[in-house]
N, C-alpha and C. Protein backbone atom coordinates (compact mmCIF):
# COMPACT_ATOMS: atom_id res chain seq x y z
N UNK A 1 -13.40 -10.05 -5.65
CA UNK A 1 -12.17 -9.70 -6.36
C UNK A 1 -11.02 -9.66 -5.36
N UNK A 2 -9.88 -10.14 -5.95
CA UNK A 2 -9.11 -9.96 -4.74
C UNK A 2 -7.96 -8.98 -4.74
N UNK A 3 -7.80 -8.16 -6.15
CA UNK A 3 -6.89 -6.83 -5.88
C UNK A 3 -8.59 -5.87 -5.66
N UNK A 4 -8.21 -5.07 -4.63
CA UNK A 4 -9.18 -3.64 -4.43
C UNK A 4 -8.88 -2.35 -4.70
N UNK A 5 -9.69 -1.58 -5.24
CA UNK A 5 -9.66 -0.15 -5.16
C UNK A 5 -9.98 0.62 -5.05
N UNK A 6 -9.52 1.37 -4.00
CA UNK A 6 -10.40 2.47 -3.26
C UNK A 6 -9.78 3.90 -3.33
N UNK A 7 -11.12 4.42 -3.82
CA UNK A 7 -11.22 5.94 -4.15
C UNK A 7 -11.10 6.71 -5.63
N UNK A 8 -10.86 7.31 -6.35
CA UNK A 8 -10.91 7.65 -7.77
C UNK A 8 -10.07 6.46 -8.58
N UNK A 9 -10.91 6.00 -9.60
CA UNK A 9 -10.06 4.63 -9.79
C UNK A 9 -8.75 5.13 -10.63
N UNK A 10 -8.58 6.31 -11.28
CA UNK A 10 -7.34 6.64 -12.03
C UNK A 10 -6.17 6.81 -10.70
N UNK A 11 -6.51 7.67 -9.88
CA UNK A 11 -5.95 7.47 -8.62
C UNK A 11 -5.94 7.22 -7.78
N UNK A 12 -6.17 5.66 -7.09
CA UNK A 12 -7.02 5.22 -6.24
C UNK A 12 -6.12 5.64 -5.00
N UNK A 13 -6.43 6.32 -3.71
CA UNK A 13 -6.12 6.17 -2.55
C UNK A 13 -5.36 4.98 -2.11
N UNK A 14 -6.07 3.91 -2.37
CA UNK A 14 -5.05 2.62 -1.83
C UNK A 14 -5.51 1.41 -2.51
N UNK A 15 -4.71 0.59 -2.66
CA UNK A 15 -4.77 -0.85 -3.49
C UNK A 15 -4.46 -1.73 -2.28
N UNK A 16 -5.60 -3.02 -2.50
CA UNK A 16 -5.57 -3.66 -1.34
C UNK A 16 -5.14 -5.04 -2.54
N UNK A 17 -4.10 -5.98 -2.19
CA UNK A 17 -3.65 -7.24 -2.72
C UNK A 17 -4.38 -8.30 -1.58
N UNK A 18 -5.45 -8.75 -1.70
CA UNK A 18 -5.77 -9.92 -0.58
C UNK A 18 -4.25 -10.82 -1.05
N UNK A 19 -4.28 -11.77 0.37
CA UNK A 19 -3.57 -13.13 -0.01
C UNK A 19 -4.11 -14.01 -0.66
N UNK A 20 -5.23 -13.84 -1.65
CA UNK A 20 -5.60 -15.05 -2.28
C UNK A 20 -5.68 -15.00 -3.37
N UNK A 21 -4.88 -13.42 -3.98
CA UNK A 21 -4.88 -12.99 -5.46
C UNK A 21 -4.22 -14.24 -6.03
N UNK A 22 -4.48 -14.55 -6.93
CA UNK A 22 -3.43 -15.65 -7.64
C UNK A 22 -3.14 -14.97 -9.48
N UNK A 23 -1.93 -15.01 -9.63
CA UNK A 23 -2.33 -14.30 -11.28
C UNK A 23 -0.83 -15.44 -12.28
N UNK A 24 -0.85 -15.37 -13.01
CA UNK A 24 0.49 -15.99 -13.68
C UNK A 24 1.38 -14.92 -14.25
N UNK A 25 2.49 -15.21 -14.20
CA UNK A 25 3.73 -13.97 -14.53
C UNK A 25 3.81 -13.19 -13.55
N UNK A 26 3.33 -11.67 -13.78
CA UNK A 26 4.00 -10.64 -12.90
C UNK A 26 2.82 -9.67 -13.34
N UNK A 27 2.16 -8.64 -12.68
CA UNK A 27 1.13 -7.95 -13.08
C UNK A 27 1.49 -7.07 -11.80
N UNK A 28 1.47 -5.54 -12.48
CA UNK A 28 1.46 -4.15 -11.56
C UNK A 28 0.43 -3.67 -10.99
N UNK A 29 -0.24 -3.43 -10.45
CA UNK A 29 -1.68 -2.68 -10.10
C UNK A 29 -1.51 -0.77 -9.93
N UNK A 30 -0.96 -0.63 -9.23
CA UNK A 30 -0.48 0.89 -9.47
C UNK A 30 -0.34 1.67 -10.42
N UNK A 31 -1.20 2.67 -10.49
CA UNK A 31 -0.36 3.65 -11.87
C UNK A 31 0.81 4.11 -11.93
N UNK A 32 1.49 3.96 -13.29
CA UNK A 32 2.84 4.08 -13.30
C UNK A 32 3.68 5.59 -12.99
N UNK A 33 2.60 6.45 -12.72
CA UNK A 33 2.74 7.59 -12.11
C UNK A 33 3.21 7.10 -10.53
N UNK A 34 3.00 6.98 -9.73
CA UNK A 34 3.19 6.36 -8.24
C UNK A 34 4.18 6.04 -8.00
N UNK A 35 4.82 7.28 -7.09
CA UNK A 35 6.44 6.71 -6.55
C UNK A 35 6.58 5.29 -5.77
N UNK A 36 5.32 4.66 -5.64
CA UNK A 36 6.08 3.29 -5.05
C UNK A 36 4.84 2.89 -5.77
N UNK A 37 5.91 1.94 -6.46
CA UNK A 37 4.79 0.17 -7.13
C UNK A 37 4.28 -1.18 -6.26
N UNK A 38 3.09 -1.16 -6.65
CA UNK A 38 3.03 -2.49 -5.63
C UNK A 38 2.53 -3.83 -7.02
N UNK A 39 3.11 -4.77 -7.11
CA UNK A 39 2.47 -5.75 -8.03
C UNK A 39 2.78 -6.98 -6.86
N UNK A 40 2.22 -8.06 -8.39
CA UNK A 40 2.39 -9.39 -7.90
C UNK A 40 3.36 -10.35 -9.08
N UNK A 41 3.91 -10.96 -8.58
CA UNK A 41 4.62 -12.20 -9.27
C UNK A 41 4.17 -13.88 -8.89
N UNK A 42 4.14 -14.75 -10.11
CA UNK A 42 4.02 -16.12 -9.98
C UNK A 42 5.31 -16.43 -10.79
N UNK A 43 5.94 -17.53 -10.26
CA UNK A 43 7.11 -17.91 -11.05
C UNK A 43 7.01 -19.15 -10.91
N UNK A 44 7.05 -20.27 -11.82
CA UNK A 44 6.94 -21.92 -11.63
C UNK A 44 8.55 -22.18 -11.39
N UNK A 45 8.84 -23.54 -10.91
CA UNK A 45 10.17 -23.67 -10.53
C UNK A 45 11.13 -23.38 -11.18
N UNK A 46 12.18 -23.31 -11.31
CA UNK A 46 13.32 -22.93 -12.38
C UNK A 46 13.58 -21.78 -13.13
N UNK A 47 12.24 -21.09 -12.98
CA UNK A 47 12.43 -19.73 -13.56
C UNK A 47 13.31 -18.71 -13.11
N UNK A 48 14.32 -18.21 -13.82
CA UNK A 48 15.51 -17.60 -13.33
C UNK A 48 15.21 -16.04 -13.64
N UNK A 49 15.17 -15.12 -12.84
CA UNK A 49 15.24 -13.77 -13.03
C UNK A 49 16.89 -13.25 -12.87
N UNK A 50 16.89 -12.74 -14.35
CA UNK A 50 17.95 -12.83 -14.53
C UNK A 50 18.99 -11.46 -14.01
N UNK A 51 20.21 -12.16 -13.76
CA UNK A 51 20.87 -11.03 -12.73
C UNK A 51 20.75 -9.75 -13.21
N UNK A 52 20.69 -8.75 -12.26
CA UNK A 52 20.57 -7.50 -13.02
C UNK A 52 20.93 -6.47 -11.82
N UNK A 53 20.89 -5.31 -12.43
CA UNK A 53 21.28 -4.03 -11.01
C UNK A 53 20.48 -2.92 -11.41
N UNK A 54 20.03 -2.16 -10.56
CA UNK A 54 18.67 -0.99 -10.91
C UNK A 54 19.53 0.19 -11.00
N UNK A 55 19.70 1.08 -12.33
CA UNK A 55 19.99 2.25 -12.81
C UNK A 55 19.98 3.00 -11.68
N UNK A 56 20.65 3.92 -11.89
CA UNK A 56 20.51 5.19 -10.99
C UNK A 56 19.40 5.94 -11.22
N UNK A 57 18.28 6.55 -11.12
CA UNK A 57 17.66 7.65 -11.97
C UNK A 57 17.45 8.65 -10.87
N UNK A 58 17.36 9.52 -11.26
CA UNK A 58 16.44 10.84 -10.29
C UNK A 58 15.05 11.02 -10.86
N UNK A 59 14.43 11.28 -9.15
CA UNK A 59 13.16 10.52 -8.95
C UNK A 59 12.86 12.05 -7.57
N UNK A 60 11.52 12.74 -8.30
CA UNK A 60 11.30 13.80 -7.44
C UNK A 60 10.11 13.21 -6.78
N UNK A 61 9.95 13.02 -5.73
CA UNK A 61 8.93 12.73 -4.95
C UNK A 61 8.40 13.29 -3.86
N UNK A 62 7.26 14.33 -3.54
CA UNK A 62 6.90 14.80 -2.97
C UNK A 62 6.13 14.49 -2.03
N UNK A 63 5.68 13.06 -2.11
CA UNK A 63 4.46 12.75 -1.23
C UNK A 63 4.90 11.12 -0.42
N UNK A 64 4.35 10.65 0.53
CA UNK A 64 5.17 9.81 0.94
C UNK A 64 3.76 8.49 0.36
N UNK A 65 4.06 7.44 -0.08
CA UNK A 65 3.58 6.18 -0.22
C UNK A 65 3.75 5.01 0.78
N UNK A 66 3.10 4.70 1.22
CA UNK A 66 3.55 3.24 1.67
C UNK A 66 2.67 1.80 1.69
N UNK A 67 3.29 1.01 1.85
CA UNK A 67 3.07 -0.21 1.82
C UNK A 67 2.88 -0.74 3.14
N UNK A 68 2.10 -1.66 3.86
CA UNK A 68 1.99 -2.20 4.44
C UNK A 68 1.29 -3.96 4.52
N UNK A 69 2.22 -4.45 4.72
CA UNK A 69 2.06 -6.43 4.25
C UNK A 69 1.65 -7.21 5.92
N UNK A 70 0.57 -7.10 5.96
CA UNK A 70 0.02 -7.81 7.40
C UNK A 70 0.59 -9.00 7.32
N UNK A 71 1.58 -9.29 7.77
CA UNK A 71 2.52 -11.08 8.20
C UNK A 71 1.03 -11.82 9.24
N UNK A 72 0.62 -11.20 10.11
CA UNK A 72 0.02 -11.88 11.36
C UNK A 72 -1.01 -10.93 11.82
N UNK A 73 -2.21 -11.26 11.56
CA UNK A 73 -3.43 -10.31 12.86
C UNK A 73 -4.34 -10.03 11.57
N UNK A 74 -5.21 -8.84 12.54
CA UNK A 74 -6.11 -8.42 11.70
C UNK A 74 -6.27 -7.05 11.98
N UNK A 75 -6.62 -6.07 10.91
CA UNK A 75 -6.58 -4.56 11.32
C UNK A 75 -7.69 -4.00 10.43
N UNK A 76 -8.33 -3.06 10.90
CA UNK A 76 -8.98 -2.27 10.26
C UNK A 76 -8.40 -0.92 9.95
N UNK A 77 -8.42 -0.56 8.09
CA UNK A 77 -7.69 0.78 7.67
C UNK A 77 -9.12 1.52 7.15
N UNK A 78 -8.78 3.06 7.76
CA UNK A 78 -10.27 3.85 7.32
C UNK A 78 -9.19 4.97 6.82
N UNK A 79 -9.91 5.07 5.59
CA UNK A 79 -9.51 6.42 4.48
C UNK A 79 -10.29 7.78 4.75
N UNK A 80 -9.89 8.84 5.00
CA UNK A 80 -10.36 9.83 4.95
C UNK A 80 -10.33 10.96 4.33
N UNK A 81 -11.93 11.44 4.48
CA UNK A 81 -11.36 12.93 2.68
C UNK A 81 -10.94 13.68 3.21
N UNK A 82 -10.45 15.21 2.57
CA UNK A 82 -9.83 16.11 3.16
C UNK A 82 -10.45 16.42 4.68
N UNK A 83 -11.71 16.83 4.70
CA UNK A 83 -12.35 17.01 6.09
C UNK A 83 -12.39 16.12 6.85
N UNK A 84 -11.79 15.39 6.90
CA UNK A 84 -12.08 14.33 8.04
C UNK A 84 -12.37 13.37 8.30
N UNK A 85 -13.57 13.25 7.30
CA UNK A 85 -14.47 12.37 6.99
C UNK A 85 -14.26 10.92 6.76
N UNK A 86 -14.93 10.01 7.34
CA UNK A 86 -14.61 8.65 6.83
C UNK A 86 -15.02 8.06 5.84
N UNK A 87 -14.08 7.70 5.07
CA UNK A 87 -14.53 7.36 3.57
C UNK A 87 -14.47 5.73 2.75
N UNK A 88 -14.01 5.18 3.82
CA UNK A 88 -13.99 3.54 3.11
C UNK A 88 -13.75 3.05 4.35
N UNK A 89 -13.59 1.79 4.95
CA UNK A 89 -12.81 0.74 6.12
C UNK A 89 -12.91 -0.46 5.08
N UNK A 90 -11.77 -0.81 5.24
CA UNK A 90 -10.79 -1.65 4.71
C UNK A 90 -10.43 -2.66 5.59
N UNK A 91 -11.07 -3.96 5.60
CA UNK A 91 -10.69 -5.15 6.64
C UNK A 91 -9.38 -5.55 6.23
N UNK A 92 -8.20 -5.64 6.92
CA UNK A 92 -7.04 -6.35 6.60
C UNK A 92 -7.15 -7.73 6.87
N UNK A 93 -6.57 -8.61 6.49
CA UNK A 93 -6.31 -10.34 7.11
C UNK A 93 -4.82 -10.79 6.98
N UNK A 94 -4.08 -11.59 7.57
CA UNK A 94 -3.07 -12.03 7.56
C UNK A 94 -2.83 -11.95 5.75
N UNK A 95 -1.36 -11.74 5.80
CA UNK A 95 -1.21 -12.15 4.30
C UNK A 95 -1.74 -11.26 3.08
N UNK A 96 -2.52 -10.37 3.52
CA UNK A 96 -3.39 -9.06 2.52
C UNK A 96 -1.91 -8.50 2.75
N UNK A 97 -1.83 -7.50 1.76
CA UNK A 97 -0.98 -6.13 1.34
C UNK A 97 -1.98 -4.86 1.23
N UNK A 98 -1.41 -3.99 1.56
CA UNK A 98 -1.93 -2.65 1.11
C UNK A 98 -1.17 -1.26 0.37
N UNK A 99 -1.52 -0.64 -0.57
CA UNK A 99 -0.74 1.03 -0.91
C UNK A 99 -1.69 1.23 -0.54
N UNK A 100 -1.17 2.33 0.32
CA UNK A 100 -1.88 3.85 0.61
C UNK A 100 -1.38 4.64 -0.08
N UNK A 101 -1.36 5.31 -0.79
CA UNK A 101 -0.85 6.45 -1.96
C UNK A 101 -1.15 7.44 -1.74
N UNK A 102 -1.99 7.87 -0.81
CA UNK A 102 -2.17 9.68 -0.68
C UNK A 102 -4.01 9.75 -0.01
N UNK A 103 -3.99 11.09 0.99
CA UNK A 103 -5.03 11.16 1.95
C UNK A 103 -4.69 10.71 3.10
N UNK A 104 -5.64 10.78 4.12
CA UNK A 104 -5.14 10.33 5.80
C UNK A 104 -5.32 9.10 5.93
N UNK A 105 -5.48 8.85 6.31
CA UNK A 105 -5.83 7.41 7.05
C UNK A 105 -5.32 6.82 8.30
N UNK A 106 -5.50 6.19 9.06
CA UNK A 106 -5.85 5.79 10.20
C UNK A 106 -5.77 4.01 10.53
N UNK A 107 -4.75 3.48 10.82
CA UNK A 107 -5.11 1.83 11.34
C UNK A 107 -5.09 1.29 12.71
N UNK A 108 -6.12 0.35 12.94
CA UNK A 108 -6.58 0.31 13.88
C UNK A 108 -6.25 -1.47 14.14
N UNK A 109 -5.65 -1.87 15.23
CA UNK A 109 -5.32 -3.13 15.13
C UNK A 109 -6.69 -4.07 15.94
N UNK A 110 -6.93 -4.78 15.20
CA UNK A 110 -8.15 -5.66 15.46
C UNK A 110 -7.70 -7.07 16.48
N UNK A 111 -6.80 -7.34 16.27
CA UNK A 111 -5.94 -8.42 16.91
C UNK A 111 -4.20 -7.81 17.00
N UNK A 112 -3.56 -8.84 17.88
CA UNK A 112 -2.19 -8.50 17.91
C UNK A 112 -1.48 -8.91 16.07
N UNK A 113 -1.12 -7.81 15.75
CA UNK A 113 -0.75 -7.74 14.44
C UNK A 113 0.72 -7.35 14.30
N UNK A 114 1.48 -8.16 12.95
CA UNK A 114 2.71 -7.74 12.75
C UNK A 114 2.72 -7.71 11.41
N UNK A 115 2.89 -6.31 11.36
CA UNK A 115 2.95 -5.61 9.77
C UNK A 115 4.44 -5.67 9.33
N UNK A 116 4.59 -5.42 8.24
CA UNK A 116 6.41 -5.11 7.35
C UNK A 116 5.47 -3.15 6.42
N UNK A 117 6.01 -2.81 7.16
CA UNK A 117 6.21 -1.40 6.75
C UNK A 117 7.02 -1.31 5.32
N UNK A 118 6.69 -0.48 4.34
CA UNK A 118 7.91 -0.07 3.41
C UNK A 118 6.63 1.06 2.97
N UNK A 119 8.54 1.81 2.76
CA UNK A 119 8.17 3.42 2.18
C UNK A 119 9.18 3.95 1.51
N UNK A 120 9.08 5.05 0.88
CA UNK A 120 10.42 6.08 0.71
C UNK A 120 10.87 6.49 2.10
N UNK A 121 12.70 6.61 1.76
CA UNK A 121 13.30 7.39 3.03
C UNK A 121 13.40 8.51 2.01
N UNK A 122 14.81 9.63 2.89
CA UNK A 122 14.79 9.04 4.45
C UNK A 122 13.92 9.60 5.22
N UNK A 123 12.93 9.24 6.42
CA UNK A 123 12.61 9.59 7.46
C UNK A 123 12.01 10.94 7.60
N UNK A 124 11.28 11.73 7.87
CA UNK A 124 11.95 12.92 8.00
C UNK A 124 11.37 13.99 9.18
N UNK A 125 11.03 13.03 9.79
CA UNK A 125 10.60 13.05 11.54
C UNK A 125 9.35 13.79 11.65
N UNK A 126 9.47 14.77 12.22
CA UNK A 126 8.03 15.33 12.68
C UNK A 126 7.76 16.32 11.32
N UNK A 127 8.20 16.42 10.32
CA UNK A 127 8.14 16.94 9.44
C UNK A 127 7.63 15.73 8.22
N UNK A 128 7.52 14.96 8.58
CA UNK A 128 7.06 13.00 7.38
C UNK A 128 5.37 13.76 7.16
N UNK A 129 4.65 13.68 8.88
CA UNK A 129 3.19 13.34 8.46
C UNK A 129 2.56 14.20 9.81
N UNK A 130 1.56 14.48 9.05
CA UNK A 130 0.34 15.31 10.03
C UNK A 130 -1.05 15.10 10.54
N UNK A 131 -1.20 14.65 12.01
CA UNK A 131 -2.09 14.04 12.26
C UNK A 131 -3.12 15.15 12.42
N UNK A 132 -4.55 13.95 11.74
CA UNK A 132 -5.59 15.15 11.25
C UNK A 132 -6.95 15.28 12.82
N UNK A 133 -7.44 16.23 12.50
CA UNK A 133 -8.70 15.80 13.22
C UNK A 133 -9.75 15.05 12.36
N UNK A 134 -10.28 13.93 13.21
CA UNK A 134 -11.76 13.42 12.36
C UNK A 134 -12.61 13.35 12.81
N UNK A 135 -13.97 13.74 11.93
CA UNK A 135 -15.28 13.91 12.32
C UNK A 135 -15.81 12.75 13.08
N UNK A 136 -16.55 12.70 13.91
CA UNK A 136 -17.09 11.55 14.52
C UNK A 136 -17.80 10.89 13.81
């Protein structure tokens, strides 16, 4: 399969998009609960998305999401439960996507790799994220 999901499937920890998903139109994978969406789009030539501008809304978000789109390399991502524990490894490949949506986790670069980061801002420094201890 080439979308993945790992961990409670109503709320999965993280959605993995290989690069070889192929789908027609536009399809979400994320629950629509999830401050950040990750889908996919196919568009044949000429198809025009038509101009538009995104509403203002207020949007309470407590937890940080992110995305990470491996451009180049290879990495290994390990999910962990509250204790520590290792709970999935997740091979990345060039061209895979990932949400992480919530829990620790940990990536480990397998080769020289260049990721595209995206998240909610802003920033919020040593106060964003808390590095855990893990069980051996």
């Amino acid at each position: 399969m080439s979308v993945e999901f790992f961990g409670v499937s109503t709320y999965p920890k993280a959605i993995v998009i290989r690069a070889s998903e192929k789908i027609q139109g536009i399809e979400f994978f994320s629950p629509p609960e999830y401050s950040q969406q990750i889908g996919l789009m196919t568009r044949q030539v000429g198809y025009i998305v038509p101009a538009h501008i995104h509403n203002k809304v207020e949007r309470v978000i407590t937890s940080t999401q992110e995305v990470l789109i491996l451009r180049r390399g290879n990495c290994l991502v390990t999910l962990f439960n509250s204790e520590g524990e290792s709970e999935e490894k997740i091979y990345l490949n060039s061209g895979d996507a990932i949400l992480l949506a919530h829990g620790a986790h940990k990536i480990e670069m397998l080769s020289e790799c260049e990721i595209l980061e995206i998240k909610q801002g802003p920033y919020a420094g040593k106060n964003d994220k808390t590095q855990i201890e893990v069980v051996p």
